[in-house]
PDB file of N, CA and C in Angstrom:
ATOM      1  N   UNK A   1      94.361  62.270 101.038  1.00  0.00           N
ATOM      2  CA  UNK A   1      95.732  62.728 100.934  1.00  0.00           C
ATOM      3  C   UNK A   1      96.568  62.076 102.047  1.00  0.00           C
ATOM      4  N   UNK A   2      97.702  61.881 102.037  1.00  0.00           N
ATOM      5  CA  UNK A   2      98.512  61.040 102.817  1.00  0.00           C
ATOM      6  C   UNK A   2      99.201  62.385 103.547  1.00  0.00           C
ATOM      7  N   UNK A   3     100.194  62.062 104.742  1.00  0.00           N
ATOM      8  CA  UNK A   3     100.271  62.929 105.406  1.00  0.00           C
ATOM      9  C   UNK A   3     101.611  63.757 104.860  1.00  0.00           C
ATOM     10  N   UNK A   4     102.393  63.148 104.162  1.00  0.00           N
ATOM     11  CA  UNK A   4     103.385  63.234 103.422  1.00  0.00           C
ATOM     12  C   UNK A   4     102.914  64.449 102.287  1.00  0.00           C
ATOM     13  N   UNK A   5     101.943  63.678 101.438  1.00  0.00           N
ATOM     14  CA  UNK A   5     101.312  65.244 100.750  1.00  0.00           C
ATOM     15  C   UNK A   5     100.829  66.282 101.059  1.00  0.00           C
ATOM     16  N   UNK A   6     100.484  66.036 102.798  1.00  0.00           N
ATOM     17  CA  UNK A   6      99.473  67.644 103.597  1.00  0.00           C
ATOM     18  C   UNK A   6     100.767  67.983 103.743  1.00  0.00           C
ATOM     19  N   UNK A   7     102.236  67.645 104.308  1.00  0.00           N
ATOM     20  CA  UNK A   7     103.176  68.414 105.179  1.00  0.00           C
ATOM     21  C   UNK A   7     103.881  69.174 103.731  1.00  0.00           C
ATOM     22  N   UNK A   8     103.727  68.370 102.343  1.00  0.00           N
ATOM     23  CA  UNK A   8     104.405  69.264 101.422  1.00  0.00           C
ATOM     24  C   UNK A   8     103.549  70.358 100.902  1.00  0.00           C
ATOM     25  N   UNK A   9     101.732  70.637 100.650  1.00  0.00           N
ATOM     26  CA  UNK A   9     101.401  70.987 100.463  1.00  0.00           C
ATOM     27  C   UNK A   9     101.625  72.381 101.929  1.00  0.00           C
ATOM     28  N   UNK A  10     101.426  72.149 102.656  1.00  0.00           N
ATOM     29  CA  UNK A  10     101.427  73.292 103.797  1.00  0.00           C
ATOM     30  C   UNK A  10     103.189  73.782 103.790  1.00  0.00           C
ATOM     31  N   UNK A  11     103.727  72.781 103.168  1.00  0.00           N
ATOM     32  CA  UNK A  11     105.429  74.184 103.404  1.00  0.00           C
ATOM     33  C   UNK A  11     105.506  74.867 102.201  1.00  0.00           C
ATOM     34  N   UNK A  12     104.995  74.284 101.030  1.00  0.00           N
ATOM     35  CA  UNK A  12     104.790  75.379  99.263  1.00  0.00           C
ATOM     36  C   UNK A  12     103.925  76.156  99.563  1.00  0.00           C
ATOM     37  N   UNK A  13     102.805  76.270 100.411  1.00  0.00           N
ATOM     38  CA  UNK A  13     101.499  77.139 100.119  1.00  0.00           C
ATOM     39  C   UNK A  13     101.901  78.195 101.514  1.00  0.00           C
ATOM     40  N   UNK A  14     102.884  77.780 102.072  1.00  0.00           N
ATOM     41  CA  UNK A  14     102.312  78.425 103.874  1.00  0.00           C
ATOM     42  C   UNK A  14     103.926  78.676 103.912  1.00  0.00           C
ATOM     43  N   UNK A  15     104.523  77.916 104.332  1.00  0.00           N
ATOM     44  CA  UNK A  15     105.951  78.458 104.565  1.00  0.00           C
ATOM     45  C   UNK A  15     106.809  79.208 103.990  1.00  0.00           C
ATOM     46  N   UNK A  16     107.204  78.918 102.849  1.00  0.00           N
ATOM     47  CA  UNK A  16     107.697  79.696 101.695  1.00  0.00           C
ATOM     48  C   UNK A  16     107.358  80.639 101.776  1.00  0.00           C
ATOM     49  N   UNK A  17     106.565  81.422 100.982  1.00  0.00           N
ATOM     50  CA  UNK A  17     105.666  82.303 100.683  1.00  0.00           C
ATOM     51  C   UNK A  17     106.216  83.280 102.110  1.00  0.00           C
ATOM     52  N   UNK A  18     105.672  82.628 103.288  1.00  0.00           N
ATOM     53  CA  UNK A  18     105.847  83.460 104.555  1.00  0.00           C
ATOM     54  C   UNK A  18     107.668  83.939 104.721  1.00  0.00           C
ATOM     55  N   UNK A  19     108.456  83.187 104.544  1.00  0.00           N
ATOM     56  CA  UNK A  19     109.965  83.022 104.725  1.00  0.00           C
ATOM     57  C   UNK A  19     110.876  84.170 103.836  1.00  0.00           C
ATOM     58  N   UNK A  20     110.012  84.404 102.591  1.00  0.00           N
ATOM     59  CA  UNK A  20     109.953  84.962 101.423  1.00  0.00           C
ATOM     60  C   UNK A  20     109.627  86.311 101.751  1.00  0.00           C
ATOM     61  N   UNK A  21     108.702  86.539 102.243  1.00  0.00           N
ATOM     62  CA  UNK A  21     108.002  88.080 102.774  1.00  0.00           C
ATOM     63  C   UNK A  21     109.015  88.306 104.094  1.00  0.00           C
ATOM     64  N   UNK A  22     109.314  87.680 104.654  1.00  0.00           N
ATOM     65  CA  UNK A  22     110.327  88.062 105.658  1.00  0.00           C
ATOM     66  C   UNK A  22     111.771  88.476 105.140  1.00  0.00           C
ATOM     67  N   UNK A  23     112.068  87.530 104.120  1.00  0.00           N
ATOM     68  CA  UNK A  23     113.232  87.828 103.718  1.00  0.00           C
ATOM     69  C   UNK A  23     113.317  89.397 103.038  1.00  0.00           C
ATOM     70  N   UNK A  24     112.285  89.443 102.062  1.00  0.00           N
ATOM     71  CA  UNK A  24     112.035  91.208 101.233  1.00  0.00           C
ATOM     72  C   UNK A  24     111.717  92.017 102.356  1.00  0.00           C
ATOM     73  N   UNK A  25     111.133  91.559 103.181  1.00  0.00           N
ATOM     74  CA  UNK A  25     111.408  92.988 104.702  1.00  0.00           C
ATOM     75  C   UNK A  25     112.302  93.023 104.832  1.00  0.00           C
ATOM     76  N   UNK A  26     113.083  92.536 105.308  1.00  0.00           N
ATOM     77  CA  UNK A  26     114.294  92.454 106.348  1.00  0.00           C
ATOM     78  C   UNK A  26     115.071  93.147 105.347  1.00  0.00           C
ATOM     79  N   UNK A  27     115.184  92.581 103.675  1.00  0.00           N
ATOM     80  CA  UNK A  27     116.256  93.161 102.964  1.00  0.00           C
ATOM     81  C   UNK A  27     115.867  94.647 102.948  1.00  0.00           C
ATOM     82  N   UNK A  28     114.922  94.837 102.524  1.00  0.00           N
ATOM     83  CA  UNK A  28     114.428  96.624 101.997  1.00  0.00           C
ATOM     84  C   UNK A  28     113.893  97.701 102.955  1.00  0.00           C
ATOM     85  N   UNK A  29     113.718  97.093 104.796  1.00  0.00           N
ATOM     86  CA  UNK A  29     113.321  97.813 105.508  1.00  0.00           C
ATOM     87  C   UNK A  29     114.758  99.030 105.750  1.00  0.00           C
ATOM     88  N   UNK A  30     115.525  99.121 105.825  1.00  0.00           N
ATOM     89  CA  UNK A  30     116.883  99.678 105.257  1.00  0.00           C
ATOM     90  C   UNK A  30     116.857 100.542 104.415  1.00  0.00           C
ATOM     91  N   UNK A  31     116.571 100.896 103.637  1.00  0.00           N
ATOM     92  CA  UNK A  31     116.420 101.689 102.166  1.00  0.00           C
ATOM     93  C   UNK A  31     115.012 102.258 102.433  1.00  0.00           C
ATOM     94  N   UNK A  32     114.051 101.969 103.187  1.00  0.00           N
ATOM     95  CA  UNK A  32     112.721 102.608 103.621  1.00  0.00           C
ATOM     96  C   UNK A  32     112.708 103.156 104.812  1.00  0.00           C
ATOM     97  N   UNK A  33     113.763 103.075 105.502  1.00  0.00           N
ATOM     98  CA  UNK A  33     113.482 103.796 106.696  1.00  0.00           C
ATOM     99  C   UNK A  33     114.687 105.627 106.537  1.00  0.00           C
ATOM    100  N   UNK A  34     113.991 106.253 107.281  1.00  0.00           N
ATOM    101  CA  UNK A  34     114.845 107.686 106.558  1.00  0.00           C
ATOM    102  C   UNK A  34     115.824 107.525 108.701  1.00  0.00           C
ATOM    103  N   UNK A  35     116.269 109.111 108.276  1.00  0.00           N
ATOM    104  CA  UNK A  35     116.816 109.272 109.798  1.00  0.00           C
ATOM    105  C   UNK A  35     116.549 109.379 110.893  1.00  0.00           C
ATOM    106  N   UNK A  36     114.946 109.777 110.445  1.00  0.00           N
ATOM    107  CA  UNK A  36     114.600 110.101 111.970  1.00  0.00           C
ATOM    108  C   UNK A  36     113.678 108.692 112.640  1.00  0.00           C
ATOM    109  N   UNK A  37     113.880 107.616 111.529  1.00  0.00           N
ATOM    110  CA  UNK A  37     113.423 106.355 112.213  1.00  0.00           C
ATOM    111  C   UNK A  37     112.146 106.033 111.517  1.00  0.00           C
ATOM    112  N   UNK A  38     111.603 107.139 110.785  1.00  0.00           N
ATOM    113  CA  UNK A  38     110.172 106.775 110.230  1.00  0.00           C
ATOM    114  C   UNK A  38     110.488 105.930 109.051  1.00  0.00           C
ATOM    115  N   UNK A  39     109.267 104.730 109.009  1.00  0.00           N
ATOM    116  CA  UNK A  39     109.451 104.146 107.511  1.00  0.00           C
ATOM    117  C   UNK A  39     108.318 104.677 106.662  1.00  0.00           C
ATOM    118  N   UNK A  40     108.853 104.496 105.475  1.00  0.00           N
ATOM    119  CA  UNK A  40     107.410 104.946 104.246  1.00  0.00           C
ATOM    120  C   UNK A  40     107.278 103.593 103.548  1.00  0.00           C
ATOM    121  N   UNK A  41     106.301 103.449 103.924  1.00  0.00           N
ATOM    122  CA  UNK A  41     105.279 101.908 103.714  1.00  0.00           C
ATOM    123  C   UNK A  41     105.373 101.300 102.776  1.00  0.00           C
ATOM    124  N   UNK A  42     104.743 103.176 101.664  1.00  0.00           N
ATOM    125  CA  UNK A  42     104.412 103.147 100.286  1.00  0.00           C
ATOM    126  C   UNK A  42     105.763 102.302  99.680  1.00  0.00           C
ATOM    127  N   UNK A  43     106.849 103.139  99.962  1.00  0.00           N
ATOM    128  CA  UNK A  43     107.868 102.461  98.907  1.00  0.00           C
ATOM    129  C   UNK A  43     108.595 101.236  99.483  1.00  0.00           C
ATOM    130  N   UNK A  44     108.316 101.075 100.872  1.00  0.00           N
ATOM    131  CA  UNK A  44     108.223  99.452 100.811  1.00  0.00           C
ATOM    132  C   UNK A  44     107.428  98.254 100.600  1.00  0.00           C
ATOM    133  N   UNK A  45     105.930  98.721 100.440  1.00  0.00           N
ATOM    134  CA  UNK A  45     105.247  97.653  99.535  1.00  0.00           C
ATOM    135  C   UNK A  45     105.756  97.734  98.216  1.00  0.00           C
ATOM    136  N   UNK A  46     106.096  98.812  97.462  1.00  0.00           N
ATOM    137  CA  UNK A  46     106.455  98.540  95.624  1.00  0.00           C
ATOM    138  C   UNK A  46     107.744  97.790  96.000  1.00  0.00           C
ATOM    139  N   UNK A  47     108.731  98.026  96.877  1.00  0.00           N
ATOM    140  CA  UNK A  47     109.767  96.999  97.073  1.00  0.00           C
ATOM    141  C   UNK A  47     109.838  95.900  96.754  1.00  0.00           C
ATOM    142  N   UNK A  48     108.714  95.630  98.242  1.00  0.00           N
ATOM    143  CA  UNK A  48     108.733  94.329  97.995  1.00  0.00           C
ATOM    144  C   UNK A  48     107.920  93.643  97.176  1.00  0.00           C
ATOM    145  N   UNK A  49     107.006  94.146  96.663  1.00  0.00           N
ATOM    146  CA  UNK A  49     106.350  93.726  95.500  1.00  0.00           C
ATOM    147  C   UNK A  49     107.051  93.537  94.029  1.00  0.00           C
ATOM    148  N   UNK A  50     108.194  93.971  93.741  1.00  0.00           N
ATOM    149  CA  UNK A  50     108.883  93.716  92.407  1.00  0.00           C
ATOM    150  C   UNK A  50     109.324  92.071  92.173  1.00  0.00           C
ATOM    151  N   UNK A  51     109.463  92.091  92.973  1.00  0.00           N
ATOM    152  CA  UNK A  51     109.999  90.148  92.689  1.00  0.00           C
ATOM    153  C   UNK A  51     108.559  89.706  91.977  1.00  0.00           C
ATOM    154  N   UNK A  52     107.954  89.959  92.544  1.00  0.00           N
ATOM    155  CA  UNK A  52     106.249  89.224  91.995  1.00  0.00           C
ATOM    156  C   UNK A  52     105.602  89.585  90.963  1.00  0.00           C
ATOM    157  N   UNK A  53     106.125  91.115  90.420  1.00  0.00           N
ATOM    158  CA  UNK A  53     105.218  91.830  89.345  1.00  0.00           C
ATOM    159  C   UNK A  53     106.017  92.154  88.485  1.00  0.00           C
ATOM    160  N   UNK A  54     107.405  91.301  88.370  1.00  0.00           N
ATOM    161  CA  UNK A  54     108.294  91.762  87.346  1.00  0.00           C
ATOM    162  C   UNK A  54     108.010  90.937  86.097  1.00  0.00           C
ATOM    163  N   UNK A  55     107.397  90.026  86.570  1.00  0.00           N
ATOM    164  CA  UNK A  55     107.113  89.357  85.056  1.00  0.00           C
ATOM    165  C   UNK A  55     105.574  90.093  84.165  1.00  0.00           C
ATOM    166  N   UNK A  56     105.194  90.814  84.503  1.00  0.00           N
ATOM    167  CA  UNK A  56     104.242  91.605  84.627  1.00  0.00           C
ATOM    168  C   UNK A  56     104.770  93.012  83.338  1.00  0.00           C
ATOM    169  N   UNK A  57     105.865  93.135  83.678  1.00  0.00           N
ATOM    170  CA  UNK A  57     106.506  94.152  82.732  1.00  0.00           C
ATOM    171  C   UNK A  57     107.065  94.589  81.748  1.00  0.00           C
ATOM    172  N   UNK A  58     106.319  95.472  80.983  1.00  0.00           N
ATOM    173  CA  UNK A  58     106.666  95.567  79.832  1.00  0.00           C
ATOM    174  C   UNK A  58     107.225  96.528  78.870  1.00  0.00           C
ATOM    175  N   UNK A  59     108.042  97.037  78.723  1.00  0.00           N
ATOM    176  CA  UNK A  59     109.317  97.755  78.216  1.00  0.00           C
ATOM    177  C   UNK A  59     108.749  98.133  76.799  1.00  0.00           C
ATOM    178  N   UNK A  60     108.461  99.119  75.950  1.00  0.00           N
ATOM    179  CA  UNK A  60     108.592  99.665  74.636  1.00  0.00           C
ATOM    180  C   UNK A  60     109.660 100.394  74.298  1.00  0.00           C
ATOM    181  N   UNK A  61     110.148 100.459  73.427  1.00  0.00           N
ATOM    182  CA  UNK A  61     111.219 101.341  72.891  1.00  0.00           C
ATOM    183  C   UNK A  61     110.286 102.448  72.386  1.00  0.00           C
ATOM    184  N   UNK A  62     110.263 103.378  73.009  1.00  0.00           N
ATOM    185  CA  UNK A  62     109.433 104.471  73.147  1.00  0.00           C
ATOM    186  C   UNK A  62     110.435 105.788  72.999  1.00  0.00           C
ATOM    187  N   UNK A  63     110.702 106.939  71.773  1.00  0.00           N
ATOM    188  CA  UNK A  63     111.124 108.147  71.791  1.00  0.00           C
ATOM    189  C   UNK A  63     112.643 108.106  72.328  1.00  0.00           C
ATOM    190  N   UNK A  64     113.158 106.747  71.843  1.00  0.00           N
ATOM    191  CA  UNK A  64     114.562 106.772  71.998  1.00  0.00           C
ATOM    192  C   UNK A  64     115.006 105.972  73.836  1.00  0.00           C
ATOM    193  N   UNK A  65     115.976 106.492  73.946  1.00  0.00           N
ATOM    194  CA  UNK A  65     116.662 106.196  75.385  1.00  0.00           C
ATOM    195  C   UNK A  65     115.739 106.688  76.586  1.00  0.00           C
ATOM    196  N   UNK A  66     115.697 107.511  76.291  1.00  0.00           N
ATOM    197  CA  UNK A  66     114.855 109.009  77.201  1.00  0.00           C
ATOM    198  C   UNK A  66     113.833 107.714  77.771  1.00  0.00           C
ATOM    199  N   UNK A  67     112.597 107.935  76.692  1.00  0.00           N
ATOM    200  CA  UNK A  67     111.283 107.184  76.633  1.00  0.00           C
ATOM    201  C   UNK A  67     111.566 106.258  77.342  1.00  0.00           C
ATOM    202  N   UNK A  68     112.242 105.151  77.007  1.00  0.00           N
ATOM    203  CA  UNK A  68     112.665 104.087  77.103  1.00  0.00           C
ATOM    204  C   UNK A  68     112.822 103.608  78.499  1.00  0.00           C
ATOM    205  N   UNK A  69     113.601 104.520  79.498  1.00  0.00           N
ATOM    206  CA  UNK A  69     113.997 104.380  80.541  1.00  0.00           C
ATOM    207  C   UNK A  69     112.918 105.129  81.132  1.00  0.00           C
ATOM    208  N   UNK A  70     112.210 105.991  80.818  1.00  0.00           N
ATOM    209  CA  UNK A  70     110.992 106.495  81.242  1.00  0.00           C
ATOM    210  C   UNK A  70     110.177 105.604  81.427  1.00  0.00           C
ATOM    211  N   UNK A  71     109.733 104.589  80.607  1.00  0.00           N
ATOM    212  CA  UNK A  71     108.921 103.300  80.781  1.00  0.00           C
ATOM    213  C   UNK A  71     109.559 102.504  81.556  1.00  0.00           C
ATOM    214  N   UNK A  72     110.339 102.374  81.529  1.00  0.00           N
ATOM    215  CA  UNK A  72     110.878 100.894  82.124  1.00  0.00           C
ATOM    216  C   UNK A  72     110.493 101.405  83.792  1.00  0.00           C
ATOM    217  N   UNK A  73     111.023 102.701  84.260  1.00  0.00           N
ATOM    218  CA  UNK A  73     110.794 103.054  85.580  1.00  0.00           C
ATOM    219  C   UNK A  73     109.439 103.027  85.723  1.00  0.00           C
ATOM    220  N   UNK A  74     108.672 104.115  84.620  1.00  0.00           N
ATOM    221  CA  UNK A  74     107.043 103.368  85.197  1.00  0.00           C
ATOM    222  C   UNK A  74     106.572 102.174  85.104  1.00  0.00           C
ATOM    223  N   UNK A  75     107.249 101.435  84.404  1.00  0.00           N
ATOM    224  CA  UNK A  75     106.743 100.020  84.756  1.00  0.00           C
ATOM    225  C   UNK A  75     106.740  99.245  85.780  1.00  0.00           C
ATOM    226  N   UNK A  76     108.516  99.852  86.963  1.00  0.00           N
ATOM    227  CA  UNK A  76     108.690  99.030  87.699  1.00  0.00           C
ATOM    228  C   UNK A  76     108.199  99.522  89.073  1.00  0.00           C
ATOM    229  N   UNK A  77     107.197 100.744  88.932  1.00  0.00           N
ATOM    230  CA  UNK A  77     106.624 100.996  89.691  1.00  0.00           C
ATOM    231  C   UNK A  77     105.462 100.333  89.954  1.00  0.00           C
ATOM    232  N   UNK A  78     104.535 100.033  88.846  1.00  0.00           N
ATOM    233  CA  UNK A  78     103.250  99.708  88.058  1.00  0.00           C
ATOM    234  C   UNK A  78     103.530  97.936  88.528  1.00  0.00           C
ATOM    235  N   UNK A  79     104.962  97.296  87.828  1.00  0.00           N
ATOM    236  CA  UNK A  79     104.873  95.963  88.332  1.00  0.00           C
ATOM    237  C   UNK A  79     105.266  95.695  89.894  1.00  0.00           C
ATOM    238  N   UNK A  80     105.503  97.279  90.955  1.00  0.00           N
ATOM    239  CA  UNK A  80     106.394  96.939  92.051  1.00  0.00           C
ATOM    240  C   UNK A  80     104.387  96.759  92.727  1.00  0.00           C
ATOM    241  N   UNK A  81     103.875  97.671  92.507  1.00  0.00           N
ATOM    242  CA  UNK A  81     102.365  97.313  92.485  1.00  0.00           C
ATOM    243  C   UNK A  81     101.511  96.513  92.975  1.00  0.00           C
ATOM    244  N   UNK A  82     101.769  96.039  91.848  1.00  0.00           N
ATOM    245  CA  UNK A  82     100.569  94.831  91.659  1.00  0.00           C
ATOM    246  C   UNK A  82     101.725  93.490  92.312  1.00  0.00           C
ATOM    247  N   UNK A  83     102.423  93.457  91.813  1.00  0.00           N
ATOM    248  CA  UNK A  83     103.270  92.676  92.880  1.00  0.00           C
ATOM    249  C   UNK A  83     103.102  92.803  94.159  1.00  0.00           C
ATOM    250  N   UNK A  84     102.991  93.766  94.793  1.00  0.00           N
ATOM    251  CA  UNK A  84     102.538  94.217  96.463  1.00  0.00           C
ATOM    252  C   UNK A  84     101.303  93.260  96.585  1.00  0.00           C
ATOM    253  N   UNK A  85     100.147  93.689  95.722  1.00  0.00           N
ATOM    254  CA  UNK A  85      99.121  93.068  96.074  1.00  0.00           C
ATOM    255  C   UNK A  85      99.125  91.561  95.739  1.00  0.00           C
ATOM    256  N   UNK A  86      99.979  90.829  94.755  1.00  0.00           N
ATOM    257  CA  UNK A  86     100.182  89.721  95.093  1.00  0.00           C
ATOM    258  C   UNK A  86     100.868  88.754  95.813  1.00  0.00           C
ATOM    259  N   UNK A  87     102.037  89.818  96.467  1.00  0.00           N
ATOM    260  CA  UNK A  87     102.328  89.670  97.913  1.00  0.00           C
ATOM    261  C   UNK A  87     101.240  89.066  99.101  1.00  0.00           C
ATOM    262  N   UNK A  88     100.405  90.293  99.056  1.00  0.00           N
ATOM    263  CA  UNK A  88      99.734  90.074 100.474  1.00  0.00           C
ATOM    264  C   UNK A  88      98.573  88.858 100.037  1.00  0.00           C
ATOM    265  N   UNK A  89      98.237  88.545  98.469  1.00  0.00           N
ATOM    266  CA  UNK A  89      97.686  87.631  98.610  1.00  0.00           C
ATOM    267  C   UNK A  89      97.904  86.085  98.779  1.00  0.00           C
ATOM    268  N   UNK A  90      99.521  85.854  98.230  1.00  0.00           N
ATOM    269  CA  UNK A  90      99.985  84.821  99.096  1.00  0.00           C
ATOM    270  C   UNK A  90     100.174  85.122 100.365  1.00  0.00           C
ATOM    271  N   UNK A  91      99.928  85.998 101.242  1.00  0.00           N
ATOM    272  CA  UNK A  91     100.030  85.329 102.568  1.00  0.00           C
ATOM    273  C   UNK A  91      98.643  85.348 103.031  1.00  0.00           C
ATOM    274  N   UNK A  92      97.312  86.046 102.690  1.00  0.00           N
ATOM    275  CA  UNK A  92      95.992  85.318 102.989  1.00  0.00           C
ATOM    276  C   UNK A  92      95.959  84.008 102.743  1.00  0.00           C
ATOM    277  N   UNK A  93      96.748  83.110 101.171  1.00  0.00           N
ATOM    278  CA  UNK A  93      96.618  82.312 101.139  1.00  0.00           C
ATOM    279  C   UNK A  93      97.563  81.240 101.942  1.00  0.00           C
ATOM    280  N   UNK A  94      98.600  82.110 102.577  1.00  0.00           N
ATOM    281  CA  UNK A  94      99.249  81.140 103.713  1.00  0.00           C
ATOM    282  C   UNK A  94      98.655  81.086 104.987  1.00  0.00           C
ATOM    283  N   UNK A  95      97.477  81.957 105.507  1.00  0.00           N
ATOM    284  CA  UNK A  95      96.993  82.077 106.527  1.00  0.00           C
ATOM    285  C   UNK A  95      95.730  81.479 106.627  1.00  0.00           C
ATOM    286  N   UNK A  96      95.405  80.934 105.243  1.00  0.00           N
ATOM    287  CA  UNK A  96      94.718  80.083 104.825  1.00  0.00           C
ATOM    288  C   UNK A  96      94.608  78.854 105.366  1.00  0.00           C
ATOM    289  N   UNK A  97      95.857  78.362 104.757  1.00  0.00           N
ATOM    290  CA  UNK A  97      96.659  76.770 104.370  1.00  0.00           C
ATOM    291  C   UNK A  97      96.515  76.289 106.321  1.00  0.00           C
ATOM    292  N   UNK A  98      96.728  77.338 107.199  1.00  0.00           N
ATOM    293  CA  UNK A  98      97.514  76.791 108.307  1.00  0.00           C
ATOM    294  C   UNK A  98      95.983  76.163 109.156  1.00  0.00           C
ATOM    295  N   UNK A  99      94.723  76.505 109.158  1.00  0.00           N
ATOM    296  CA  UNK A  99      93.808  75.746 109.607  1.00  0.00           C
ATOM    297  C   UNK A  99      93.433  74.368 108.745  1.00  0.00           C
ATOM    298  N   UNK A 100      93.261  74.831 107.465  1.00  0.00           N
ATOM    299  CA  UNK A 100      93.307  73.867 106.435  1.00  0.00           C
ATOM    300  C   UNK A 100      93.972  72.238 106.184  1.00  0.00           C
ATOM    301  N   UNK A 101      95.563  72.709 106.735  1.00  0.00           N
ATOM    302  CA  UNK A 101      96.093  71.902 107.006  1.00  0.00           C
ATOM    303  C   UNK A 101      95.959  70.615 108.641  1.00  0.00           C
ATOM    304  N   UNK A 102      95.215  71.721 109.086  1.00  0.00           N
ATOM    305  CA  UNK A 102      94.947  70.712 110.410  1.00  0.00           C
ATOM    306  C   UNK A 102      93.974  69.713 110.508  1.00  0.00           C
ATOM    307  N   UNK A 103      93.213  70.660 109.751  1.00  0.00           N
ATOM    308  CA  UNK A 103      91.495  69.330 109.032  1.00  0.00           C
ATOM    309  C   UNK A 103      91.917  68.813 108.576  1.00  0.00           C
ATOM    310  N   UNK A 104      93.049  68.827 107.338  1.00  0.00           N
ATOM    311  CA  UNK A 104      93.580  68.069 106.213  1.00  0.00           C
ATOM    312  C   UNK A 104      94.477  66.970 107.575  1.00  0.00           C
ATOM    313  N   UNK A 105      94.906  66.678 108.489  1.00  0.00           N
ATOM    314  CA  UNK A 105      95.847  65.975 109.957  1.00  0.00           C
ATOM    315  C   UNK A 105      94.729  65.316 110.403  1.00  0.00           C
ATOM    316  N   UNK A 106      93.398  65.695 110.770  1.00  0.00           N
ATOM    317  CA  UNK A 106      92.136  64.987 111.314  1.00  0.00           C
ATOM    318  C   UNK A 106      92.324  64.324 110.755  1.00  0.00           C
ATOM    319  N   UNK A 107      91.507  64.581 109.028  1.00  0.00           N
ATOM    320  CA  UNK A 107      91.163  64.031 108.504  1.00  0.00           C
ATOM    321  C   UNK A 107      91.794  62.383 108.212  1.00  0.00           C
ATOM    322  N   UNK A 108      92.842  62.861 107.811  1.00  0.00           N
ATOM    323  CA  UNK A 108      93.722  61.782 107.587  1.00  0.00           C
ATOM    324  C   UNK A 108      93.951  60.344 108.626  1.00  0.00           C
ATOM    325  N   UNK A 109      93.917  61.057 109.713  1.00  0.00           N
ATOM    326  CA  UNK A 109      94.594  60.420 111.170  1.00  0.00           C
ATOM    327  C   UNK A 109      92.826  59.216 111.074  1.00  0.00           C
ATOM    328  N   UNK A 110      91.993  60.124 110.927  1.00  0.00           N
ATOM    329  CA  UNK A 110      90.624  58.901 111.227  1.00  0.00           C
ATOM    330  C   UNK A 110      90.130  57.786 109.893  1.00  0.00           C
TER     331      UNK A 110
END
């Protein structure tokens, strides 16, 4: 790999991803924190997990309006979810990339 392809491969796999999780904190730590300063975790991992698990979701027209919006909310709980957990697995896989990328700099350089 040329060094040109390690520095693009390490800012798609490692940077992003990281820049991205900073950005959904920063936006939703606000809306998770109450008055007396405590945050609740819970509903900031489904937070920030919706960007990731929204394609994940799936809507029935179920018992009218009612139903309907009944699903859609459990869904976007269900996709805020699993989105969480594919959150944290792009950033194992950015915490990955960052040794990876340095063998991938040896390597190259010899």
């Amino acid at each position: 790999m040329t060094k040109l392809q390690i520095t693009k491969d390490f800012i798609i796999k490692t940077i992003i991803p990281i820049l991205f999780a900073i950005f959904l904190y920063s936006m939703f730590i606000n809306i998770c924190t109450d008055s007396a300063g405590t945050v609740d975790y819970v509903k900031l991992f489904i937070l920030c997990g919706i960007p990731f698990g929204i394609t994940r979701l799936i809507v029935f027209p179920l018992f009218g309006l009612n139903g309907m919006l009944a699903t859609l909310i459990f869904s976007f709980f269900i996709g805020g979810a699993i989105g969480g957990i594919i959150l944290i697995w792009r950033l194992l896989v950015a915490l990955y990339y960052i040794p990876l990328t340095a063998v991938r700099f040896v390597a190259a350089r010899a």
